[in-house]
C-alpha atoms as a PDB file:
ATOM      1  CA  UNK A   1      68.460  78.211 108.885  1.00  0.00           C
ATOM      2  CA  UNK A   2      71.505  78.122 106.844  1.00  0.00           C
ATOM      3  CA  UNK A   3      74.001  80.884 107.731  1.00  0.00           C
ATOM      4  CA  UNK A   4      76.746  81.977 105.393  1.00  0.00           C
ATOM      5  CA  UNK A   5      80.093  83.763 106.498  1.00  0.00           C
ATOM      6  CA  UNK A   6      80.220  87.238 104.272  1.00  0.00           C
ATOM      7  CA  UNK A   7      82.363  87.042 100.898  1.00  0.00           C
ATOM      8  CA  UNK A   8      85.408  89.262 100.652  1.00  0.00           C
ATOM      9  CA  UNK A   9      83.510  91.089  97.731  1.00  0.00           C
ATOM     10  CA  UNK A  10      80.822  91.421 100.110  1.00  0.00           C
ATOM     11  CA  UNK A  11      83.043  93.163 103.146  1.00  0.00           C
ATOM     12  CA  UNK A  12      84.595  95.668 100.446  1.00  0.00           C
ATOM     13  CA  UNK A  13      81.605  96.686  99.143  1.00  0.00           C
ATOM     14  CA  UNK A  14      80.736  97.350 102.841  1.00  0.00           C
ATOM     15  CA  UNK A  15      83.940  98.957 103.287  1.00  0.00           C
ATOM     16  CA  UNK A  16      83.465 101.596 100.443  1.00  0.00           C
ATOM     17  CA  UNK A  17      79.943 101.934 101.448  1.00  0.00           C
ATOM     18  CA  UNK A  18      80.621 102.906 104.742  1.00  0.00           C
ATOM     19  CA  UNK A  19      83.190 105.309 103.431  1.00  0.00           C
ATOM     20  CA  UNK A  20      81.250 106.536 100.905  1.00  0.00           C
ATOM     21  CA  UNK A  21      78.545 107.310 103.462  1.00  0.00           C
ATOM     22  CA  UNK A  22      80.621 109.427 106.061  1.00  0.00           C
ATOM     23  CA  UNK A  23      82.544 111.144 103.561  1.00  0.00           C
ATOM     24  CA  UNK A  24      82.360 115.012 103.718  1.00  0.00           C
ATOM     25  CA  UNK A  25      83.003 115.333 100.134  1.00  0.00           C
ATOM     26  CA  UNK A  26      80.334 116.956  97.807  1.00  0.00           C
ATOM     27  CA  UNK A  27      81.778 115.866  94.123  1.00  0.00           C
ATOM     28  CA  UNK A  28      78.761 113.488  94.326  1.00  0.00           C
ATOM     29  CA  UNK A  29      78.675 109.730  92.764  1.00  0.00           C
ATOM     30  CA  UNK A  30      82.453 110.657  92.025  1.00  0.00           C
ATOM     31  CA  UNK A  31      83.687 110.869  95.254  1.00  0.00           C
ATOM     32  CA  UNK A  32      82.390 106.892  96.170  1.00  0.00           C
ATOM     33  CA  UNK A  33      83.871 105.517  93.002  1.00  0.00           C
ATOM     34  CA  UNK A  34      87.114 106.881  93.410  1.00  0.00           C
ATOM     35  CA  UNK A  35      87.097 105.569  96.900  1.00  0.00           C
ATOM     36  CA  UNK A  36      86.085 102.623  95.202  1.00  0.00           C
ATOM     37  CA  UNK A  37      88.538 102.079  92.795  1.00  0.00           C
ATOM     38  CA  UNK A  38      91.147 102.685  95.119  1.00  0.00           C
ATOM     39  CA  UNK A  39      89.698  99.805  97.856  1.00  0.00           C
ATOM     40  CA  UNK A  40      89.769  98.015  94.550  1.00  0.00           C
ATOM     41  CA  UNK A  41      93.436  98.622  93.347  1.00  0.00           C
ATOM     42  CA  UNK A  42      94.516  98.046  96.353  1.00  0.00           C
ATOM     43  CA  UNK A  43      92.791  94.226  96.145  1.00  0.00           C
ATOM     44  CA  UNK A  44      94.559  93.616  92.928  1.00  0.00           C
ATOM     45  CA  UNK A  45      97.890  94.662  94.441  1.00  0.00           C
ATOM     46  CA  UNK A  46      97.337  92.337  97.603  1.00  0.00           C
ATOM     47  CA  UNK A  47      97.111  89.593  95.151  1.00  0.00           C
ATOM     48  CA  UNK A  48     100.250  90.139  92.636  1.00  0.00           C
ATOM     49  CA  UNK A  49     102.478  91.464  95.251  1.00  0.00           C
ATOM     50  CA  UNK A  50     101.154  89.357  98.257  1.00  0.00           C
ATOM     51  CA  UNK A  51     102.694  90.705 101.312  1.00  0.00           C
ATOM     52  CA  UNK A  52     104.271  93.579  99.471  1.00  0.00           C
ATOM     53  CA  UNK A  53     101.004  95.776  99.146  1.00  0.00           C
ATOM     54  CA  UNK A  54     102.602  99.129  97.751  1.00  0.00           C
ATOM     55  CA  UNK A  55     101.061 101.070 100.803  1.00  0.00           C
ATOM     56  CA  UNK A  56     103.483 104.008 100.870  1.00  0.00           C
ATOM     57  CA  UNK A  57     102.082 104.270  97.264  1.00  0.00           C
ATOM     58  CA  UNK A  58      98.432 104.376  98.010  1.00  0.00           C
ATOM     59  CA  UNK A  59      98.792 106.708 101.254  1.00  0.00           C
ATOM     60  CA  UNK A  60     100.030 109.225  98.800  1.00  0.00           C
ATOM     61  CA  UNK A  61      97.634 108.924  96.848  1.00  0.00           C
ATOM     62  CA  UNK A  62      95.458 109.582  99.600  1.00  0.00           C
ATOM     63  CA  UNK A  63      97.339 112.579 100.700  1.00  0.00           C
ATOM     64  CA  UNK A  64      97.541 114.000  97.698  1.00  0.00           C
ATOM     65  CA  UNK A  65      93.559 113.290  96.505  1.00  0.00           C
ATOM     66  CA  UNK A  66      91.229 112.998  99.622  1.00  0.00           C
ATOM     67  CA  UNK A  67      90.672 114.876 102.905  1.00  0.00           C
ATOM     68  CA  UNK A  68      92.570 113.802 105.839  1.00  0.00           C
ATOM     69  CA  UNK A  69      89.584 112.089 107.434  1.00  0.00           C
ATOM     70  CA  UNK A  70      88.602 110.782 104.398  1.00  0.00           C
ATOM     71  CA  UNK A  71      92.550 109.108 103.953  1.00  0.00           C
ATOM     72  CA  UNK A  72      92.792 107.928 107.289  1.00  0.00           C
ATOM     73  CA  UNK A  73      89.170 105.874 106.163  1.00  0.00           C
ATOM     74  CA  UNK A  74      90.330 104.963 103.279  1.00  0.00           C
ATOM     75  CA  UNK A  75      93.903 103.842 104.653  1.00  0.00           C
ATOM     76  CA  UNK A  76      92.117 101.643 107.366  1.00  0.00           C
ATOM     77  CA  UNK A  77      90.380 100.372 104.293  1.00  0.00           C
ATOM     78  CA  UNK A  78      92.908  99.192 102.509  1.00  0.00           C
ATOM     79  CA  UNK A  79      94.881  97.692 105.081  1.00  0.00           C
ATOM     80  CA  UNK A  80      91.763  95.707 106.305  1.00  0.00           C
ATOM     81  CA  UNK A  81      91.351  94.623 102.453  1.00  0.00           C
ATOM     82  CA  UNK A  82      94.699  93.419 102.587  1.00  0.00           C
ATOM     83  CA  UNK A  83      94.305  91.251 105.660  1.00  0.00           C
ATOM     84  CA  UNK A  84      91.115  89.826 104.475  1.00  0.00           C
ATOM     85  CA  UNK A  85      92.364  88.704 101.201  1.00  0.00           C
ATOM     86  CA  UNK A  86      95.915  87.668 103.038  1.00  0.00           C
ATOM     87  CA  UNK A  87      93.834  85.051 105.624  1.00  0.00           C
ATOM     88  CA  UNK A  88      91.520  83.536 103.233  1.00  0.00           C
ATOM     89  CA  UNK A  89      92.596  83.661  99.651  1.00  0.00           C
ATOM     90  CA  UNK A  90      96.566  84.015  99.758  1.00  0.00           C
ATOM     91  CA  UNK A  91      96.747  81.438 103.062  1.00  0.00           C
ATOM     92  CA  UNK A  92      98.750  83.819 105.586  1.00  0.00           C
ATOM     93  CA  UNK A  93      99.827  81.850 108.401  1.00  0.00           C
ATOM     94  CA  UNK A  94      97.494  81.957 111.353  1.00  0.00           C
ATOM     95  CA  UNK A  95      99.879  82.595 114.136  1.00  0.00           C
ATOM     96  CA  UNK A  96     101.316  84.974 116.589  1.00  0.00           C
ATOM     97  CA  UNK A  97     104.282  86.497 114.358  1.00  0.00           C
ATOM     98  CA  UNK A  98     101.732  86.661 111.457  1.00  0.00           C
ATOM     99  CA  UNK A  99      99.030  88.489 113.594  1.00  0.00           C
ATOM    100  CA  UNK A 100     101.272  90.921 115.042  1.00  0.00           C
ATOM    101  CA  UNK A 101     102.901  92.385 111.771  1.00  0.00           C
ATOM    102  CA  UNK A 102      99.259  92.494 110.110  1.00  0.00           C
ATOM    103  CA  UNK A 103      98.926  94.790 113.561  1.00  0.00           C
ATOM    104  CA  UNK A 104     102.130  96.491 112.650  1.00  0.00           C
ATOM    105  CA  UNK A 105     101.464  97.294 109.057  1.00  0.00           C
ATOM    106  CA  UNK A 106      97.918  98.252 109.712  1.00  0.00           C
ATOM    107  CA  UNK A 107      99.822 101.038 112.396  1.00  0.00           C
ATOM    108  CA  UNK A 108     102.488 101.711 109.681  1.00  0.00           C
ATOM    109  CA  UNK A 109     100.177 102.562 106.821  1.00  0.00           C
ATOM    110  CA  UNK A 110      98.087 104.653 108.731  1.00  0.00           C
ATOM    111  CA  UNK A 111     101.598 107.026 109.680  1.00  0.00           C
ATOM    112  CA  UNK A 112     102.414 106.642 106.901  1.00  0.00           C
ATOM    113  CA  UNK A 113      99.441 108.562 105.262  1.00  0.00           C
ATOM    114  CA  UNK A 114      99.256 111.175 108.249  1.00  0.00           C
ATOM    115  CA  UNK A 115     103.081 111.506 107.022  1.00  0.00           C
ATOM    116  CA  UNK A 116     102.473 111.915 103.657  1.00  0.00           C
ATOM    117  CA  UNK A 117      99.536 114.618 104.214  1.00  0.00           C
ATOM    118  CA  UNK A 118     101.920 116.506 105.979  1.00  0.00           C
ATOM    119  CA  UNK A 119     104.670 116.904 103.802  1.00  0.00           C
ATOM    120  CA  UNK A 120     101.654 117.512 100.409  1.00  0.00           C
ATOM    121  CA  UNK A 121     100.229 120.222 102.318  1.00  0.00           C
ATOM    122  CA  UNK A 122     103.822 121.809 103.609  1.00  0.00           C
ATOM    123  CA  UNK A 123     104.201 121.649  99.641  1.00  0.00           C
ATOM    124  CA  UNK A 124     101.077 122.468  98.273  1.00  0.00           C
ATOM    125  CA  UNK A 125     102.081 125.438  96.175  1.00  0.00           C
ATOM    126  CA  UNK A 126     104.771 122.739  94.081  1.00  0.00           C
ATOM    127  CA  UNK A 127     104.763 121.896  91.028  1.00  0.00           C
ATOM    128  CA  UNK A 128     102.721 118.047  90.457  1.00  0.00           C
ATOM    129  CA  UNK A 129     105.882 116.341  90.393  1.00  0.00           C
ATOM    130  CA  UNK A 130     108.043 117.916  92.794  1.00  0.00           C
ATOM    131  CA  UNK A 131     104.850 117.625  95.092  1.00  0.00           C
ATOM    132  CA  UNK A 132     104.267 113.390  94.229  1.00  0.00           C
ATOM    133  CA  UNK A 133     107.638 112.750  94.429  1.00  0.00           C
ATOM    134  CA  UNK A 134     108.126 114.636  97.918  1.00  0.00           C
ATOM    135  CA  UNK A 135     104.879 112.829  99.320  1.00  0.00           C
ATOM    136  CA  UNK A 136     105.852 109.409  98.102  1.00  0.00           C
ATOM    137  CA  UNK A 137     109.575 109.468  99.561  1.00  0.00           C
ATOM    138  CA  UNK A 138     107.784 110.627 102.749  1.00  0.00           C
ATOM    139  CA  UNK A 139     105.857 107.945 103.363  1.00  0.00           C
ATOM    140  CA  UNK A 140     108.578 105.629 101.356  1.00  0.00           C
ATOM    141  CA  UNK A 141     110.391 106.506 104.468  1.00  0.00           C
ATOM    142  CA  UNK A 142     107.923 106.122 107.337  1.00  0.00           C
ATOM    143  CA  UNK A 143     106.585 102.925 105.934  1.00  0.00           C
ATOM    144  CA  UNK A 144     110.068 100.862 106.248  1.00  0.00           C
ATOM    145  CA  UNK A 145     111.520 103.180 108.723  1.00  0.00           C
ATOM    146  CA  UNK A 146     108.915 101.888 110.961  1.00  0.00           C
ATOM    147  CA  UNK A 147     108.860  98.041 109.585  1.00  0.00           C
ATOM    148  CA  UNK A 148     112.686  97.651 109.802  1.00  0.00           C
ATOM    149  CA  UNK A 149     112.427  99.118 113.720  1.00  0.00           C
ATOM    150  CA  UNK A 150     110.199  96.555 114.739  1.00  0.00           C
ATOM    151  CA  UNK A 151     111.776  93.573 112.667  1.00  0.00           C
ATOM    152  CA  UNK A 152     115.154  95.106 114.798  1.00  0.00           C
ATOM    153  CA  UNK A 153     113.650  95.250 118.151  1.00  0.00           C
ATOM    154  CA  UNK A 154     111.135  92.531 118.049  1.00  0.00           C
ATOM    155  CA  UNK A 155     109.461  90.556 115.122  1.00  0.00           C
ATOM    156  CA  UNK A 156     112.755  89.746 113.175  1.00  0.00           C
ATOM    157  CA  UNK A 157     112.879  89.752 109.499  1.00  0.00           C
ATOM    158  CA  UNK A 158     115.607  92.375 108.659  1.00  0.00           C
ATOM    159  CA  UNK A 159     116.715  90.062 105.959  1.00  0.00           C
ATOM    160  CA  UNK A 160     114.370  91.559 103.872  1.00  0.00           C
ATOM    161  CA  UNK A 161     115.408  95.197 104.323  1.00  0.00           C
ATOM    162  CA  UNK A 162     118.626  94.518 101.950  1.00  0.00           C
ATOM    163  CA  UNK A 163     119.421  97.064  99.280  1.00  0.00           C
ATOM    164  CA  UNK A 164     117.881  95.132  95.985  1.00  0.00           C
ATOM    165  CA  UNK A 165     114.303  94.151  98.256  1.00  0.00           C
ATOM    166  CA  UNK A 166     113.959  97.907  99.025  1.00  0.00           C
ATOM    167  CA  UNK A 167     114.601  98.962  95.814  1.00  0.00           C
ATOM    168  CA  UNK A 168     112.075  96.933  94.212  1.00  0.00           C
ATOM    169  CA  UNK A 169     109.049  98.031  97.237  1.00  0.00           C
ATOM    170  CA  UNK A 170     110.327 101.821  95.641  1.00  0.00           C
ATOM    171  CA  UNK A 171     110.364 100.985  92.053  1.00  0.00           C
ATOM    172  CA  UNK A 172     106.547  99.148  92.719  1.00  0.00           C
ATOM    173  CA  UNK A 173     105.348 102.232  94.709  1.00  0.00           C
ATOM    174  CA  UNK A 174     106.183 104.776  92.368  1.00  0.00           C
ATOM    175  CA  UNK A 175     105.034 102.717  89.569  1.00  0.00           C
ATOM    176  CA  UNK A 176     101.428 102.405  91.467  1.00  0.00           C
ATOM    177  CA  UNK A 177     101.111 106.211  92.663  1.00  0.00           C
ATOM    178  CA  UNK A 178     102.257 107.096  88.916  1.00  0.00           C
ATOM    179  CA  UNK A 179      98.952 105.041  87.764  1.00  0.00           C
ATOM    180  CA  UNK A 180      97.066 106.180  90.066  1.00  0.00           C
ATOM    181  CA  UNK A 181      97.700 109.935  89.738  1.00  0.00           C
ATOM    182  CA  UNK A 182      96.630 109.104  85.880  1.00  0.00           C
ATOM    183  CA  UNK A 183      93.464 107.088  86.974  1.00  0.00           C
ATOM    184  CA  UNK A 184      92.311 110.432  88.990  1.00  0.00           C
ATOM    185  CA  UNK A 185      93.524 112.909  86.302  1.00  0.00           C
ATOM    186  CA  UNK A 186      91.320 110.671  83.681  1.00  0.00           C
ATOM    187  CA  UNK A 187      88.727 110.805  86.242  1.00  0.00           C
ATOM    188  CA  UNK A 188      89.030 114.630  87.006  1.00  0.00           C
ATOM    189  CA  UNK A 189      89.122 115.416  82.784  1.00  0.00           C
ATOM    190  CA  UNK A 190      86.215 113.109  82.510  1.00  0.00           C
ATOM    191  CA  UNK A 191      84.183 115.014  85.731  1.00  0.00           C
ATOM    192  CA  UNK A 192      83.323 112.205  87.595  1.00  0.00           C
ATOM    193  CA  UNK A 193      86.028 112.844  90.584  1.00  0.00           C
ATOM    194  CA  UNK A 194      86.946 116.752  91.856  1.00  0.00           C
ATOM    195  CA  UNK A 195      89.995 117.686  91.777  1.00  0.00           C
ATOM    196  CA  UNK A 196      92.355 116.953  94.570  1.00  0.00           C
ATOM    197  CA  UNK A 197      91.045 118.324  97.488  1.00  0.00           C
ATOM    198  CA  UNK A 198      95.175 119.755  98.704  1.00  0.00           C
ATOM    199  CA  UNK A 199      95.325 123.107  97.332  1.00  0.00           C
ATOM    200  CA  UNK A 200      97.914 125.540  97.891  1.00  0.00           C
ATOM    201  CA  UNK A 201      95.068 128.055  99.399  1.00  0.00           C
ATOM    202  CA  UNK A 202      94.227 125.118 101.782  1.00  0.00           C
ATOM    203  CA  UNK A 203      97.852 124.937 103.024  1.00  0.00           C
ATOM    204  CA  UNK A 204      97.090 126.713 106.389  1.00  0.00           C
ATOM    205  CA  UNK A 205      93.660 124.935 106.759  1.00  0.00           C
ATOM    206  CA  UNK A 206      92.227 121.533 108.481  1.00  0.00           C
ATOM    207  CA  UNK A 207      90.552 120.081 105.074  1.00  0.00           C
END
């Protein structure tokens, strides 16, 4: 019998499912779709910005809208859908220096989320702004903090660390995180996401 090797539709469908299913979230069908949209987004990204997948951008938005286990899932998620779509649509190199920063970014994004939780809920009582902005420069800062390290002390690559290059990963991150903060206020107004599950009651809490 004829076997076939599973699409990449077909793993992130399996991805969100299996988020989807373990989530501890009780906003119902809403809660799966956002999750959903985000695995999504995060797709599209991989293939207009290629290896440049606004990460820092979607951890926020993680922080910000999720609960921690749910963005840690949902961080794994991404950066798997990323990989996926990096070895068999956009042609990433198969070798050793190509392997180990997919390892390396996979390790970044996920600080980079438990980074940006930390600073929403240290801020949870800010205004919307102050409270995005503060998130985003948090993980902004973990995210190529920790890639410029390890191009330093062991992958190389720093030339891509220069002052215009960084500027443009900011400009694209906050340009993602401000759509997505819209997609999830459309989606709260319209009730079929909760609101975001950091509240400033929840500051002291383990949500």
């Amino acid at each position: 019998m004829q076997q076939h090797e599973p699409s990449v539709l077909s793993l992130s469908h399996r991805i969100v499912r299996g988020l989807a299913i373990r989530s501890a979230d009780d906003t119902g069908w809403g809660h799966p779709l956002w999750l959903a949209l985000l695995v999504a987004a995060s797709a599209a990204f991989s293939f207009v910005f290629a290896c440049a997948t606004p990460f820092a951008a979607f951890g926020a938005a993680a922080a910000l809208t999720l609960t921690r286990r749910d963005a840690m899932r949902l961080t794994v998620a991404v950066w798997l859908a990323s990989q996926v779509l990096g070895y068999t649509v956009l042609k990433y190199p198969w070798t050793a220096n190509s392997f180990a920063w997919g390892a390396v970014l996979g390790a970044a994004a996920v600080l980079t989320t438990v980074a940006a939780r930390g600073v929403a809920r240290r801020l949870a009582g800010a205004s919307d702004g102050v409270l995005a902005l503060a998130t985003l420069l948090a993980a902004l800062m973990v995210y190529e903090g920790m890639l410029f390290a390890v191009a330093m002390a062991w992958l190389g690559g720093t030339e891509n660390f220069t002052l215009p290059i960084v500027g443009r990963i900011f400009a694209v991150n906050v340009a993602v995180l401000i759509g997505l903060s819209a997609l999830h206020r459309v989606g709260v107004a319209v009730g079929f996401v909760g609101p975001p599950s950091l509240q400033p009651s929840a500051a002291g809490g383990t949500a």
